[in-house]
Protein backbone atom coordinates (compact mmCIF):
# COMPACT_ATOMS: atom_id res chain seq x y z
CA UNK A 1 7.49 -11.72 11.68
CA UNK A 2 9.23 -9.70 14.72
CA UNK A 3 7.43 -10.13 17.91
CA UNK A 4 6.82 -6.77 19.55
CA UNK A 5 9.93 -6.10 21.48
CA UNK A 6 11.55 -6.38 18.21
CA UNK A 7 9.57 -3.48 16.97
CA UNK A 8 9.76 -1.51 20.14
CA UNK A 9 13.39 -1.55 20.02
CA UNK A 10 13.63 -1.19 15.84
CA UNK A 11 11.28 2.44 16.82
CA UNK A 12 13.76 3.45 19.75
CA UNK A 13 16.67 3.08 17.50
CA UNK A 14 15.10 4.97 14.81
CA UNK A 15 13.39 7.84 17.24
CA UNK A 16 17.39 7.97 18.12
CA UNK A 17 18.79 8.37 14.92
CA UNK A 18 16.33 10.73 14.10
CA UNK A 19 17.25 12.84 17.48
CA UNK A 20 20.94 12.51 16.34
CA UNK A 21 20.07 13.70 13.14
CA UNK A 22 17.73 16.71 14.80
CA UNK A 23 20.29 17.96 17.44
CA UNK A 24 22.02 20.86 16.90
CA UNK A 25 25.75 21.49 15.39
CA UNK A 26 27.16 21.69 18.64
CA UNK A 27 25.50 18.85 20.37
CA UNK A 28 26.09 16.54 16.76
CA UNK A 29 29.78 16.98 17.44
CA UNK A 30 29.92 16.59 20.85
CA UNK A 31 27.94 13.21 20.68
CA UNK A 32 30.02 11.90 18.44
CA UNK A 33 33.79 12.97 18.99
CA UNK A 34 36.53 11.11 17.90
CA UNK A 35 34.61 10.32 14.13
CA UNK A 36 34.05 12.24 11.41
CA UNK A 37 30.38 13.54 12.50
CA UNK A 38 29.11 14.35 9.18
CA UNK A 39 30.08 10.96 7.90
CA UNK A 40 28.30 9.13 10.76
CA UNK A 41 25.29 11.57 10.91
CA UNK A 42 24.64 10.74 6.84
CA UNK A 43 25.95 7.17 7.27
CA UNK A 44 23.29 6.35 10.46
CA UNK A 45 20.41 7.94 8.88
CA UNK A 46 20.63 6.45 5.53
CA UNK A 47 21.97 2.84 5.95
CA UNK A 48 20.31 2.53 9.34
CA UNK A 49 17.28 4.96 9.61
CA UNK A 50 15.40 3.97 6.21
CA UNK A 51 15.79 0.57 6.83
CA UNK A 52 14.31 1.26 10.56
CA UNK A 53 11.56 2.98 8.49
CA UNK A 54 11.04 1.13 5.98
CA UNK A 55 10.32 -2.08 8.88
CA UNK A 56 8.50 0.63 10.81
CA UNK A 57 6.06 1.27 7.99
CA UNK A 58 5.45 -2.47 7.42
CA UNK A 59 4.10 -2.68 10.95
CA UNK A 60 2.19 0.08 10.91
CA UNK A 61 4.19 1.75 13.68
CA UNK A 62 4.74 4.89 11.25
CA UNK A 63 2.72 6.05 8.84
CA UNK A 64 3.43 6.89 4.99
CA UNK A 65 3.40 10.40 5.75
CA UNK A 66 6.59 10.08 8.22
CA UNK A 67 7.93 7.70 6.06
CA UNK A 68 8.10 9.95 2.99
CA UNK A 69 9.38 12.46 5.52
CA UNK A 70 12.46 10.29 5.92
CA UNK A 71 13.02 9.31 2.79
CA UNK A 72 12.83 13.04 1.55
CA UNK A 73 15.80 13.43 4.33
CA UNK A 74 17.36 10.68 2.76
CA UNK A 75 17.23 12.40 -0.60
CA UNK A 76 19.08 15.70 0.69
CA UNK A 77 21.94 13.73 2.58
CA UNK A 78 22.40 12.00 -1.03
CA UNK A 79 22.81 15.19 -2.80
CA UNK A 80 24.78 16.48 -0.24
CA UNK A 81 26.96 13.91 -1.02
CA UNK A 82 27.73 15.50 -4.42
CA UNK A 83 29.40 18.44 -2.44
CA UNK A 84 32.46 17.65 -1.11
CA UNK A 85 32.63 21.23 0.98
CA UNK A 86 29.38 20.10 2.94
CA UNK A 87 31.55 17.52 5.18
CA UNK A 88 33.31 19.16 7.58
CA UNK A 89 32.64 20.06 11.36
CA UNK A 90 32.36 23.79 10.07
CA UNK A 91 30.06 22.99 7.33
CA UNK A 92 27.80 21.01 9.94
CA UNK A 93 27.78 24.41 11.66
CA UNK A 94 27.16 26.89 9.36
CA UNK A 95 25.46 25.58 6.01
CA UNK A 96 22.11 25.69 4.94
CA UNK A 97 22.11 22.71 3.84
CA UNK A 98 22.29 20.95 7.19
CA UNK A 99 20.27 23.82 8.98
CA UNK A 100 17.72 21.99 6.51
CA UNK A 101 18.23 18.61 7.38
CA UNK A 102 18.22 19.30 11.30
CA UNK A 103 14.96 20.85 10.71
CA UNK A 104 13.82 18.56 8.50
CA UNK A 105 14.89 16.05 11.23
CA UNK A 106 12.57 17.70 13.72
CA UNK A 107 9.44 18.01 11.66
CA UNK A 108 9.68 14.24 11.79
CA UNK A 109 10.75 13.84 15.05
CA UNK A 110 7.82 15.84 16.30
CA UNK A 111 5.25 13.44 14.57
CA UNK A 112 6.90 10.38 16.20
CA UNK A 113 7.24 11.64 19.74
C-alpha cells in the first residue's frame, strides 16, 4: 500500500507525461532535444504512463473512463509502431496520426486537470 505522497507524486508524473504527450510538435521537440522525440514520447507514455494509470486507477485517483482513455492512446502509439515513416521529427509535425494522439492526449488531460 503507497501512503499518499506516493500517489500524489505517481499522479504528477503521469499528469506530466500526459502534458508531454499533449504539447504540440514544436514544443515535443524542443522539450526533449538531443533524443529521438518520437521514441521517448511513445516510450514514456506506454512503459511509464499505463503503469502510472493502471496504479492510479487502483486508488481511485482516476476513474475507468480516463483510464480507458489512456489505454486507447496506448493502442494508437502501438500501431504506430507498425509504421516505420511515423518516427521522425517531421512525421511528429505533420501526420495525422500524431495530430490524433496530441489530441487524444488533451481530451484526457482535460479530465485530470
Amino acid at each position: 500500500m503507497k501512503d499518499i505522497d506516493e500517489i500524489m507524486q505517481l499522479y504528477d508524473s503521469f499528469i506530466q507525461i500526459v502534458r508531454q504527450l499533449s504539447a504540440s510538435a514544436e514544443e515535443q521537440i524542443k522539450m526533449l532535444r538531443g533524443f529521438v522525440v518520437t521514441d521517448e514520447i511513445a516510450l514514456d507514455f506506454s512503459d511509464n504512463g499505463i503503469p502510472y494509470a493502471q496504479e492510479l486507477l487502483e486508488y481511485g485517483w482516476i476513474t475507468q473512463e480516463q483510464f480507458d482513455m489512456a489505454q486507447n492512446i496506448d493502442k494508437k502509439l502501438d500501431e504506430m509502431s507498425q509504421k516505420k515513416e511515423l518516427w521522425s521529427d517531421a512525421a511528429l509535425i505533420s501526420s495525422i496520426e500524431w495530430d490524433t494522439c496530441r489530441k487524444c492526449g488533451m481530451d484526457l488531460l482535460h479530465t485530470l486537470e
